[in-house]
Protein backbone atom coordinates (compact mmCIF):
# COMPACT_ATOMS: atom_id res chain seq x y z
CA UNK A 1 111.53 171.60 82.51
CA UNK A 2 113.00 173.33 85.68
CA UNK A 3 113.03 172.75 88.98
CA UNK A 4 114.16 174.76 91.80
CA UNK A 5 115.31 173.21 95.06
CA UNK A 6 116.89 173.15 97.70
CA UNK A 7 116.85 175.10 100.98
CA UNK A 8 112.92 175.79 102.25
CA UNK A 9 112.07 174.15 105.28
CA UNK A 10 109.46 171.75 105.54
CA UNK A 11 106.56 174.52 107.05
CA UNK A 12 107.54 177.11 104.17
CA UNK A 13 107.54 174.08 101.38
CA UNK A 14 104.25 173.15 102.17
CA UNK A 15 103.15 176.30 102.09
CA UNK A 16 104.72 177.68 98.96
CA UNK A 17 103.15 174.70 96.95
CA UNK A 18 99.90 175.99 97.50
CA UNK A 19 101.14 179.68 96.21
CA UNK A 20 102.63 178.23 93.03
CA UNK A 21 106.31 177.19 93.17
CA UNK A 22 108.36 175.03 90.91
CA UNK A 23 107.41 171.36 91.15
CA UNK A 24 110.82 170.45 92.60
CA UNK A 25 111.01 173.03 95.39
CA UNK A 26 112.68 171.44 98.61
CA UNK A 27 112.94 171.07 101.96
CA UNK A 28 115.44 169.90 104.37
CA UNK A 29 114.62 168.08 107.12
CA UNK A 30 117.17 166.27 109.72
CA UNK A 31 119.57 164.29 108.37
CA UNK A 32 120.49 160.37 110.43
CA UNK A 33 123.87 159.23 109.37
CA UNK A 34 126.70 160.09 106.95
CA UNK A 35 127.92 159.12 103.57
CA UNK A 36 129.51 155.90 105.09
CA UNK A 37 128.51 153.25 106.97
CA UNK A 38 128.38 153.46 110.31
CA UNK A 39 129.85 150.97 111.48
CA UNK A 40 132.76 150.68 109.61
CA UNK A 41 133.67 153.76 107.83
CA UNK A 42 133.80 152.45 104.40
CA UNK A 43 131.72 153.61 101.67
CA UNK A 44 128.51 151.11 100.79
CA UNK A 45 127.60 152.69 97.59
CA UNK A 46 129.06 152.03 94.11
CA UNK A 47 131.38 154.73 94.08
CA UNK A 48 134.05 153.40 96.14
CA UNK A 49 136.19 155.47 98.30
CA UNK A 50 139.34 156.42 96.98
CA UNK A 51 141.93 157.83 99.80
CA UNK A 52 144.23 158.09 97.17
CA UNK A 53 143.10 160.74 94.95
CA UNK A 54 144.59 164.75 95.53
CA UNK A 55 143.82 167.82 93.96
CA UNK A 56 141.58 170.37 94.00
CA UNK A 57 138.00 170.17 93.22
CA UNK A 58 135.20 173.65 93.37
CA UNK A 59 131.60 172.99 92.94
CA UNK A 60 128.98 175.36 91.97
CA UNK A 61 125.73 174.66 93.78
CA UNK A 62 122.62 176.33 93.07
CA UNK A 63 119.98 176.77 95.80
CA UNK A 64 122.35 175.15 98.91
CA UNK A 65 122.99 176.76 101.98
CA UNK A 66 126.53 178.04 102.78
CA UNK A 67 125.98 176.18 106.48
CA UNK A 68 124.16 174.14 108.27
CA UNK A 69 121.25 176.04 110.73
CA UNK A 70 117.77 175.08 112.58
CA UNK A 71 115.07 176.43 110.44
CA UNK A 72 114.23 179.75 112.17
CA UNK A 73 110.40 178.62 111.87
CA UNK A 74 110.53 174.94 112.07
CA UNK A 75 113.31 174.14 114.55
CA UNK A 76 114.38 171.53 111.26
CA UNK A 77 117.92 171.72 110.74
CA UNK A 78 118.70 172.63 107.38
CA UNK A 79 121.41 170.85 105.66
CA UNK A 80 124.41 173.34 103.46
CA UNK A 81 127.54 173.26 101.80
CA UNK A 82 129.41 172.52 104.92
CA UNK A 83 127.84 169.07 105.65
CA UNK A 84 128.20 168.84 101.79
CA UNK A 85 132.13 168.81 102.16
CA UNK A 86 131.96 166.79 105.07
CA UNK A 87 130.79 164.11 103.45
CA UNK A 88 132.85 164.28 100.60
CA UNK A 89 135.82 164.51 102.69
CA UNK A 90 135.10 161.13 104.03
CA UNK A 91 135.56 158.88 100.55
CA UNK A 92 138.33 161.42 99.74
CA UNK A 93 140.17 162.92 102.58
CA UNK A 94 142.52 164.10 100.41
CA UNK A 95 141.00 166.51 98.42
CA UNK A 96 140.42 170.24 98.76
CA UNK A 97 136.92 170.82 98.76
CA UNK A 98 135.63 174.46 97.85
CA UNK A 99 131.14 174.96 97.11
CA UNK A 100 130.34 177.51 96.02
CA UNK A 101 126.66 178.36 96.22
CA UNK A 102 124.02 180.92 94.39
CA UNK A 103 120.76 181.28 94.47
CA UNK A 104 117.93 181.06 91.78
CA UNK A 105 117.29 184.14 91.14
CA UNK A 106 119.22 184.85 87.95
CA UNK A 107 121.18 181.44 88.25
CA UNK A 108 122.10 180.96 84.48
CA UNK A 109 123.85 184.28 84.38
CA UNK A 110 125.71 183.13 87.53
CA UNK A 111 126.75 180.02 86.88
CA UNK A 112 128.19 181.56 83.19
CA UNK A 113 129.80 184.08 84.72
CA UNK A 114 131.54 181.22 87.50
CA UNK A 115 132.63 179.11 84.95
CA UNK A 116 134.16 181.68 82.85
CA UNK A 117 135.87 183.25 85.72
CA UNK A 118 137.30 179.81 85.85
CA UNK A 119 136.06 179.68 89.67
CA UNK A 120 134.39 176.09 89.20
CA UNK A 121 134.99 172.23 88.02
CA UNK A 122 132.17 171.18 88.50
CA UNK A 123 128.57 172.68 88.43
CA UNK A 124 125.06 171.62 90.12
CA UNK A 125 122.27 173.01 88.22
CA UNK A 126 118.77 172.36 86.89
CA UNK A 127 119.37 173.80 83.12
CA UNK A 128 121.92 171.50 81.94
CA UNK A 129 120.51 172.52 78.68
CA UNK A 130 121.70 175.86 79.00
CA UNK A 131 124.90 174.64 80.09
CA UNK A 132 125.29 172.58 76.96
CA UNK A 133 124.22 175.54 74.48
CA UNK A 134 126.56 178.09 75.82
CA UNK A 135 129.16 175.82 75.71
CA UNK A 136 130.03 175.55 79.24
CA UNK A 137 129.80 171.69 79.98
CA UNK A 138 131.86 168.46 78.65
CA UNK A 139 130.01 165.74 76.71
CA UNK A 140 130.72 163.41 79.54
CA UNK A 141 129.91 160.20 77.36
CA UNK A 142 133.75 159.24 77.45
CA UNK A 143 133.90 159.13 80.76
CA UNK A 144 130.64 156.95 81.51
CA UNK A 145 132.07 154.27 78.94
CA UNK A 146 135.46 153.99 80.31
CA UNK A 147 134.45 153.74 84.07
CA UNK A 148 133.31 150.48 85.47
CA UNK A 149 131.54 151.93 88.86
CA UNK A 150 128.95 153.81 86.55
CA UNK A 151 126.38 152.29 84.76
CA UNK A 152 122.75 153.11 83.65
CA UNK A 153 121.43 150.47 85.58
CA UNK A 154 122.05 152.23 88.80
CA UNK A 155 119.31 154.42 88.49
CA UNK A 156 115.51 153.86 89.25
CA UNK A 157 114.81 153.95 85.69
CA UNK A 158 115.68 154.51 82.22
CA UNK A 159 113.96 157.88 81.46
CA UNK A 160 115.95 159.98 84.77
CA UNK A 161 118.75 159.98 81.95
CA UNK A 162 116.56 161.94 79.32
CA UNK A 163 116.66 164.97 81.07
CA UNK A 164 120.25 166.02 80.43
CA UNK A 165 120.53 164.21 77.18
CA UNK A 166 121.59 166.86 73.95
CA UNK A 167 122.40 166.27 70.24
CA UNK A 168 125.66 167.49 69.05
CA UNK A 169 126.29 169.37 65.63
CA UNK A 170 126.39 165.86 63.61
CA UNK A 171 123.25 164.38 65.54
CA UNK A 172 124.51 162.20 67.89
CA UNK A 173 123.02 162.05 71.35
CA UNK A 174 125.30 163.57 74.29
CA UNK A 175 125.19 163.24 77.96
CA UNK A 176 126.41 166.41 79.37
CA UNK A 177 124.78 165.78 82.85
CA UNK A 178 124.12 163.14 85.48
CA UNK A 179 121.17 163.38 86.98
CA UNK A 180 121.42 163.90 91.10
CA UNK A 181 117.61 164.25 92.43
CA UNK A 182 114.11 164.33 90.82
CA UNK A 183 110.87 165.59 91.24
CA UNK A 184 108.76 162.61 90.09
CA UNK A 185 104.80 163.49 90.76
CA UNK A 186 101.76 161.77 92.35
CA UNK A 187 98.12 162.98 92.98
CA UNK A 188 98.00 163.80 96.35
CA UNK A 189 94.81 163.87 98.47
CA UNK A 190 93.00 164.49 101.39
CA UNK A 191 91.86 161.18 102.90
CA UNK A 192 89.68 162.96 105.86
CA UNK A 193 87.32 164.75 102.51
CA UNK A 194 86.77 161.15 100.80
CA UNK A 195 85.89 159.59 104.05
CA UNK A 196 83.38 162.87 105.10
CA UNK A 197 81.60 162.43 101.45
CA UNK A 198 81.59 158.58 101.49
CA UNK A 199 83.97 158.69 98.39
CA UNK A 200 86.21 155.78 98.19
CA UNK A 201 89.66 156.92 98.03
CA UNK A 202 91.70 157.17 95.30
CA UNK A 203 93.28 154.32 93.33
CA UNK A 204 96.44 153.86 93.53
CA UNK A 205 96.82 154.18 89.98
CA UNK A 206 93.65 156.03 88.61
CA UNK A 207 92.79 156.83 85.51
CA UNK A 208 91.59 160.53 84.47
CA UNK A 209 87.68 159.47 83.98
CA UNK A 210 88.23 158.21 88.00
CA UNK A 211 89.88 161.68 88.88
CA UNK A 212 87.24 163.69 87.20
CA UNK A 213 84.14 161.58 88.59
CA UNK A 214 85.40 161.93 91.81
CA UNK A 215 86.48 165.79 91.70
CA UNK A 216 82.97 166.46 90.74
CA UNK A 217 81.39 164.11 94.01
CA UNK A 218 83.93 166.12 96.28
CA UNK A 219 83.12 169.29 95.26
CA UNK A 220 80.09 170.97 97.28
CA UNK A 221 79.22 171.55 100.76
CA UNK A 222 81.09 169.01 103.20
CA UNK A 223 78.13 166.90 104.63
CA UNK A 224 80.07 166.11 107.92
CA UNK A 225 81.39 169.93 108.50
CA UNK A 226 79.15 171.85 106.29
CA UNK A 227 82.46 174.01 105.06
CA UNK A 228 82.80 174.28 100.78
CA UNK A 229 85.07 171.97 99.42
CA UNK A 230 86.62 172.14 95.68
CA UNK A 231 87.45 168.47 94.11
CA UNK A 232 90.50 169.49 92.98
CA UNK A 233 93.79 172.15 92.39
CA UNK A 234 96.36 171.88 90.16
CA UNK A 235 98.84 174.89 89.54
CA UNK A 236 98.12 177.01 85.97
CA UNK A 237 100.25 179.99 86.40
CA UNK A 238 103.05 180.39 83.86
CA UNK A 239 104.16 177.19 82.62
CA UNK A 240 102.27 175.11 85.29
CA UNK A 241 99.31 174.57 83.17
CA UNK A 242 100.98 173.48 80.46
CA UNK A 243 103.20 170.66 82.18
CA UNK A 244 99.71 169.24 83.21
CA UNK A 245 98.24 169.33 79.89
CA UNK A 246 101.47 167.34 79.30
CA UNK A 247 101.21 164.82 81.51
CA UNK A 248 98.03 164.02 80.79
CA UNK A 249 98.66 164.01 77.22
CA UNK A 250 101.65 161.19 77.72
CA UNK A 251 98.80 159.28 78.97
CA UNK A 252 97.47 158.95 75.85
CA UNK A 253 100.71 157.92 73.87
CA UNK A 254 100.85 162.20 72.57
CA UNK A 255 104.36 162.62 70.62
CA UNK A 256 106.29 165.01 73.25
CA UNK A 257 108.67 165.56 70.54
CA UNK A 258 112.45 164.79 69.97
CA UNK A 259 115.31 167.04 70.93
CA UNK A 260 117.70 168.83 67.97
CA UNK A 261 121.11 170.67 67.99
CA UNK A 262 119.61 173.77 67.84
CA UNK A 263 116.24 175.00 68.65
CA UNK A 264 115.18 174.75 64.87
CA UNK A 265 115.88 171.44 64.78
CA UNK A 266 113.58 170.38 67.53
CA UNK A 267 111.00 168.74 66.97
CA UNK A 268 107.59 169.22 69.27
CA UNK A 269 104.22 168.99 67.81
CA UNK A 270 101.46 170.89 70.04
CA UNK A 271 98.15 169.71 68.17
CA UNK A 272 98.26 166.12 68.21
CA UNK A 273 95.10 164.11 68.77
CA UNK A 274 96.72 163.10 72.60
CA UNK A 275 97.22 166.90 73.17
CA UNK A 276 94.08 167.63 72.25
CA UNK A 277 92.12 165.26 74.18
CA UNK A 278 94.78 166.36 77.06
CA UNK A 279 93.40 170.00 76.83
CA UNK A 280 89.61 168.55 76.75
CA UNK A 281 90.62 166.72 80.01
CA UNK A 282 92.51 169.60 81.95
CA UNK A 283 89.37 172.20 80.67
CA UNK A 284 86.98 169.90 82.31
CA UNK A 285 88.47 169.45 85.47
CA UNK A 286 88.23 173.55 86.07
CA UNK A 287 84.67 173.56 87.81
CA UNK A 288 85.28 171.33 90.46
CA UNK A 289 88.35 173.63 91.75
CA UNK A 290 88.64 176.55 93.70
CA UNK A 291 87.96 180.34 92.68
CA UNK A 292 91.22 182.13 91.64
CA UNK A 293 92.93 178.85 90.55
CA UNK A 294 93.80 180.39 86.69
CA UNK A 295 95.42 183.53 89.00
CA UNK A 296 96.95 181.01 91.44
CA UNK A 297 94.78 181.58 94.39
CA UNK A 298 92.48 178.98 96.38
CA UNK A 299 95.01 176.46 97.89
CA UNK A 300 95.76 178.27 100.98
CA UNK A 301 94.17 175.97 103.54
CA UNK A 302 96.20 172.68 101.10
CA UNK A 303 97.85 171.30 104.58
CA UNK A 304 96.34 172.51 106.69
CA UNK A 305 93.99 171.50 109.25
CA UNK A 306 91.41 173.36 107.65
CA UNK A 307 91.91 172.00 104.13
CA UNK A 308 89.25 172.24 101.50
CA UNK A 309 90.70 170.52 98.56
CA UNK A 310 90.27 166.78 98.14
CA UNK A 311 93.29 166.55 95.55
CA UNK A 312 95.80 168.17 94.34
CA UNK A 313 97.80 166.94 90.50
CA UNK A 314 101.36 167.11 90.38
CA UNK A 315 102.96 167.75 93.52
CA UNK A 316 106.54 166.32 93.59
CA UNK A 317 107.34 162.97 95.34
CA UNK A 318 108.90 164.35 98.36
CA UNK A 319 105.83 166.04 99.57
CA UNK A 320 104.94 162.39 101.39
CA UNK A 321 108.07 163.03 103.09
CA UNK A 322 106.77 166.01 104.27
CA UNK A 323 103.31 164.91 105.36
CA UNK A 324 105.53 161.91 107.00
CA UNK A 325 107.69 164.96 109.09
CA UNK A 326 104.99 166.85 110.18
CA UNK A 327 102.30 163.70 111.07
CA UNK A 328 100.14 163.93 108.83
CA UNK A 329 100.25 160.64 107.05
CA UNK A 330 96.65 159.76 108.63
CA UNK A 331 95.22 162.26 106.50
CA UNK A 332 97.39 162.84 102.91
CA UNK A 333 98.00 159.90 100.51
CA UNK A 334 99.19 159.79 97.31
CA UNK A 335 98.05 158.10 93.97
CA UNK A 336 100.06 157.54 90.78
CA UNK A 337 99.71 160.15 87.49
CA UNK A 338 98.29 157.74 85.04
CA UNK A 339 100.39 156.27 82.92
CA UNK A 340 101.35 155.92 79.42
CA UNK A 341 101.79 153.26 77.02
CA UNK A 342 105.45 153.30 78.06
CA UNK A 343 104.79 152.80 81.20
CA UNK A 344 105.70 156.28 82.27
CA UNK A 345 103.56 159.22 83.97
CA UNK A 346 104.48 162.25 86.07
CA UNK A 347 106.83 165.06 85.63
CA UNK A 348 110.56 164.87 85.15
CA UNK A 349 112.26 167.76 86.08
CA UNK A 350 114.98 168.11 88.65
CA UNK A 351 118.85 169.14 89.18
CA UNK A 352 121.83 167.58 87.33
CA UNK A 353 125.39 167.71 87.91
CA UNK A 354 127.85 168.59 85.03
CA UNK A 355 131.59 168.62 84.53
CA UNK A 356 132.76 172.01 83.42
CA UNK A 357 134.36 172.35 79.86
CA UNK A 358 137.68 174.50 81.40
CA UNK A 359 138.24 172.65 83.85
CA UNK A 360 141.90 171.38 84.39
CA UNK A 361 141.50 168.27 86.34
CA UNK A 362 138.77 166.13 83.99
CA UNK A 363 139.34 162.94 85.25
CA UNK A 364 139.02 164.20 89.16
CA UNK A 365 136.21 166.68 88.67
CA UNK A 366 134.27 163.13 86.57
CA UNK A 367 134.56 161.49 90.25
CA UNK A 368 132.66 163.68 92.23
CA UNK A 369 130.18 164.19 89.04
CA UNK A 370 129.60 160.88 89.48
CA UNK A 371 129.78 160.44 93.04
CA UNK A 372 126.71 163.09 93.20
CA UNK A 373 124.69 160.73 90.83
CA UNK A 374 125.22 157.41 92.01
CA UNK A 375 127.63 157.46 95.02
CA UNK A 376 127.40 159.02 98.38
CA UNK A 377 125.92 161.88 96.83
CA UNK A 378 122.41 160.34 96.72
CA UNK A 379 122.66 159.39 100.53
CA UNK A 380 123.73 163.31 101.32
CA UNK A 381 120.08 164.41 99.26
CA UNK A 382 118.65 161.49 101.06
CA UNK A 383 119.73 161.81 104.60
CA UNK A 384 119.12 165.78 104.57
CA UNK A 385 116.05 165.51 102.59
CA UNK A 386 116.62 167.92 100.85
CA UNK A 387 114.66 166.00 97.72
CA UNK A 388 114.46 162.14 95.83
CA UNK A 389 117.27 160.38 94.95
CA UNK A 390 117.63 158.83 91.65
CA UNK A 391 119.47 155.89 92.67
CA UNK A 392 118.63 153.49 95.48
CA UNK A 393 121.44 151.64 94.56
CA UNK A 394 123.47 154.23 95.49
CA UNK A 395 121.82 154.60 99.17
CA UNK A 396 123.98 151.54 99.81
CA UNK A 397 122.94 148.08 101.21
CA UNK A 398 122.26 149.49 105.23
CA UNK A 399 119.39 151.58 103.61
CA UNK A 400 115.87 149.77 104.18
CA UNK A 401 113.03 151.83 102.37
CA UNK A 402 109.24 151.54 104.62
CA UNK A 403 106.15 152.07 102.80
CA UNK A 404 106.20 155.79 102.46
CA UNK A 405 109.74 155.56 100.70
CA UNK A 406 108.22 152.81 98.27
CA UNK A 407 105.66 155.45 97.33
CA UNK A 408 108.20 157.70 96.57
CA UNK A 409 110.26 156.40 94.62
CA UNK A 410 107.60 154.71 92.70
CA UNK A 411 106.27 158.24 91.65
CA UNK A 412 110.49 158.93 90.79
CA UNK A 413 110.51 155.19 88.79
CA UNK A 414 108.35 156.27 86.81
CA UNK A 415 108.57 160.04 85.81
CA UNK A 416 108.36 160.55 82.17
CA UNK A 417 110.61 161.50 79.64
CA UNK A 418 111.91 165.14 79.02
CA UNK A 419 110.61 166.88 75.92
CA UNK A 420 112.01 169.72 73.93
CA UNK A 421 108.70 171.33 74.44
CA UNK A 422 110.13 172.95 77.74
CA UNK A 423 113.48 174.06 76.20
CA UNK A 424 112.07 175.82 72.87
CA UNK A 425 109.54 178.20 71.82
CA UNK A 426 106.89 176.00 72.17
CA UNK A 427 106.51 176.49 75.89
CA UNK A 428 105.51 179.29 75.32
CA UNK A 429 102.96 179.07 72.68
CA UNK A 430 101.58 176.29 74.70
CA UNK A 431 101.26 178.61 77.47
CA UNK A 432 99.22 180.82 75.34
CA UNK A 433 96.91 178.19 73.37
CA UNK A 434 96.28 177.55 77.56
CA UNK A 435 95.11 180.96 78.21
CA UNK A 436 93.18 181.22 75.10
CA UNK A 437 91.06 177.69 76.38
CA UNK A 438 90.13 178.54 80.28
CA UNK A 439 90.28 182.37 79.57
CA UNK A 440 88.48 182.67 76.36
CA UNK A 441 86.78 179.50 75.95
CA UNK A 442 88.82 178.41 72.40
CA UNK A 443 87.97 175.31 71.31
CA UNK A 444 91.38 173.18 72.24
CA UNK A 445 92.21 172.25 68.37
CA UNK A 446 91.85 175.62 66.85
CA UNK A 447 94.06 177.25 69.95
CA UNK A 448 96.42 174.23 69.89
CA UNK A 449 96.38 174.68 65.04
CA UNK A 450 97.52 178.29 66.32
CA UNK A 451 99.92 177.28 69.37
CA UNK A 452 101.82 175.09 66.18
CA UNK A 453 101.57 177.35 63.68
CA UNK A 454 103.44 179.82 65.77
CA UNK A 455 106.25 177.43 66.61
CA UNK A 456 106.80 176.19 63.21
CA UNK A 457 107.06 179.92 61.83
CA UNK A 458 109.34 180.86 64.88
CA UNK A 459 111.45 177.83 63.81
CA UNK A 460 111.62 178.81 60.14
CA UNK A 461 112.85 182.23 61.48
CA UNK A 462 115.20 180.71 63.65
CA UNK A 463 116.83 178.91 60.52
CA UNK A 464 116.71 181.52 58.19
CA UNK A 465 118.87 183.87 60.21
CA UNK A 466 121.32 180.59 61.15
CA UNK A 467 121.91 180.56 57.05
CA UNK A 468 123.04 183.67 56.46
């Protein structure tokens, strides 16, 4: 999956969800305290500080801000690498801090070409994956077993570890990542459109039939304002359309596959009786949302005051931290994706932190790998909001969650599990069998027969030339 955080403030993020960004694009908004607690100075998460430790530690860090500035627009201050090292300076004062920081655009190739140059220790990315298959991060399973302050049960839930989980050569499942911050996703809506139709607002944990019926009452002429209103948006354009199809799919218990040492080996199956359905679903939601959607037009007025869409699938978790920012909690809400039979529903996608394969101090560079994850890390994604945390836990015990927080990290709780889909040929065969249903009308089994065809003979290929 991707994501693709980090540095937008919280006017530009709402507005570049409506034009089609990455699920897990962030803001930053102003931070309220440090990495310590207050009152005392002493770290309150589980990743104790350690005074003690010297070296020398460099972190790549995609999508941060070299420093700290007011958002030109906004006024927000925007949180970068310098409050970054600030905070890590206070649980170990002792250490030589060095970020380094890149943007998105072309961020593999960078973060290759840092870690070859030998420039890094540890590295902040969202493709973990691609970290893992060029050979450029260390299985970091060792570590985790031998260190008492890390555990799995730190984090909000089970399936924030399947992101950055691999298979070596002899099939055994690696970690080469820790997970730092998630998108998690909700069905947001617009509680002023339910109220103008008389529509009874969302449940908090719908089901699809209850998104549909109510997408079709909302869509029309507003009776209070007399301006047209669309049910709902959800984003289609490149691989958008197939992460919903996804989601939906999990809620029907659809195989999202199982993840292989090399892209041969994965396996994904596209045409299952849950993906099908999925597509049925996602096709019949179309009429009741706005011209342009395929193209990625028709949520320009989505938070706004002039808003015309009642909801709007898969926007990440910190969007209610956004509405909560800018006032606006009186009018957006959020439901839960619907879940699946293990208990899971939304997207997972996000950024992970990995220990570099050259790197000379292992045992240092494992600290602050894990001090992103579940130490004062969490509270520096937190406190800056720059997106969700995957550990509470790791907030430490001063940190006291209200409502809107709950709802977050609810939607995080529960994000699904990664599939291979996203990391093979499949995506984009999926994408495709997508076109061929809302472009060309295609039934959704004969475009999804093809969609798996294609994969399967791109696999065999794949193989073929590994052999010889």
């Amino acid at each position: 999956m991707k994501s693709k955080w980090l540095t937008l403030s919280v006017a530009a993020m709402l507005a570049m969800t409506t034009a089609g960004c990455g699920s897990g694009d962030q803001a930053s908004s102003s931070g309220k305290g440090t990495g310590n607690s207050a009152a005392s100075g002493v770290s309150t998460s589980p990743v104790k500080a350690k005074p003690e430790l010297k070296g020398k530690i460099r972190i790549g860090y995609v999508g941060l801000n070299d420093q700290t500035a007011p958002d030109p627009l906004t006024g927000e201050m925007v949180y970068g690498a310098d409050e970054l090292k600030k905070r890590l300076k206070q649980d170990y004062p002792n250490i030589d801090f060095e970020v380094v920081t890149y943007p998105y655009k072309d961020h593999q190739a960078k973060a290759k070409a840092l870690v070859e140059s030998r420039q890094i220790d540890v590295s902040i990315e969202s493709d973990s994956k691609f970290m893992w298959n060029q050979g450029l991060s260390e299985d970091l399973t060792p570590f985790e077993e031998k260190d008492k302050e890390w555990s799995k049960d730190l984090y909000l839930s089970p399936t924030l570890l399947t992101g950055p989980l691999e298979v070596d050569q002899n099939g055994k499942t690696v970690n080469n990542a820790l997970p730092i911050a998630v998108d998690g996703s909700g069905i947001y809506y617009d509680k002023t459109i339910f109220a103008d139709y008389g529509v009874e607002a969302l449940s908090e944990n719908p089901t699809w039939d209850e998104v549909l019926e109510k997408a079709k009452k909302l869509t029309g002429k507003n009776p209070k304002t007399g301006e047209q209103t669309y049910g709902l948006y959800t984003r289609i354009p490149g691989d958008q359309a197939g992460y919903a199809v996804s989601i939906i799919a999990n809620t029907f218990g659809a195989d999202m596959g199982k993840m292989g040492y090399k892209e041969y080996l994965n396996q994904v199956t596209l045409n299952s009786d849950g993906m099908v359905k999925a597509t049925d679903i996602y096709k019949s939601l179309i009429p009741f949302t706005p011209p342009g959607m395929v193209q990625g037009q028709g949520a320009e007025k989505w938070s706004t005051p002039k808003n015309n869409i009642a909801m709007y699938v898969n926007l990440p978790a910190i969007q209610l931290q956004k509405f909560k920012s800018l006032k606006m909690l009186d009018r957006y809400d959020v439901a839960m994706i619907p879940k699946g039979p293990q208990g899971t529903g939304g997207f997972l996608g996000g950024v992970r932190v990995q220990m570099v394969k050259n790197t000379q101090d292992k045992d240092l560079a494992w600290e602050i790998v894990k001090w992103m994850s579940v130490g004062n890390g969490q509270r520096f994604l937190w406190e800056t909001k720059n997106t969700m945390p995957v550990s509470t836990k790791a907030l430490g015990t001063d940190y006291k969650p209200d409502a809107t927080d709950e709802k977050m990290f609810k939607m995080v709780s529960q994000a699904q599990y990664m599939s291979p889909i996203w990391f093979t040929t499949a995506k984009f065969a999926l994408t495709r069998a997508l076109e061929k249903v809302l472009l060309k009308d295609t039934p959704s089994k004969e475009a999804l027969d093809t969609a798996q065809k294609e994969v399967m003979d791109e696999f065999a290929k794949n193989k073929a030339a590994d052999q010889k």
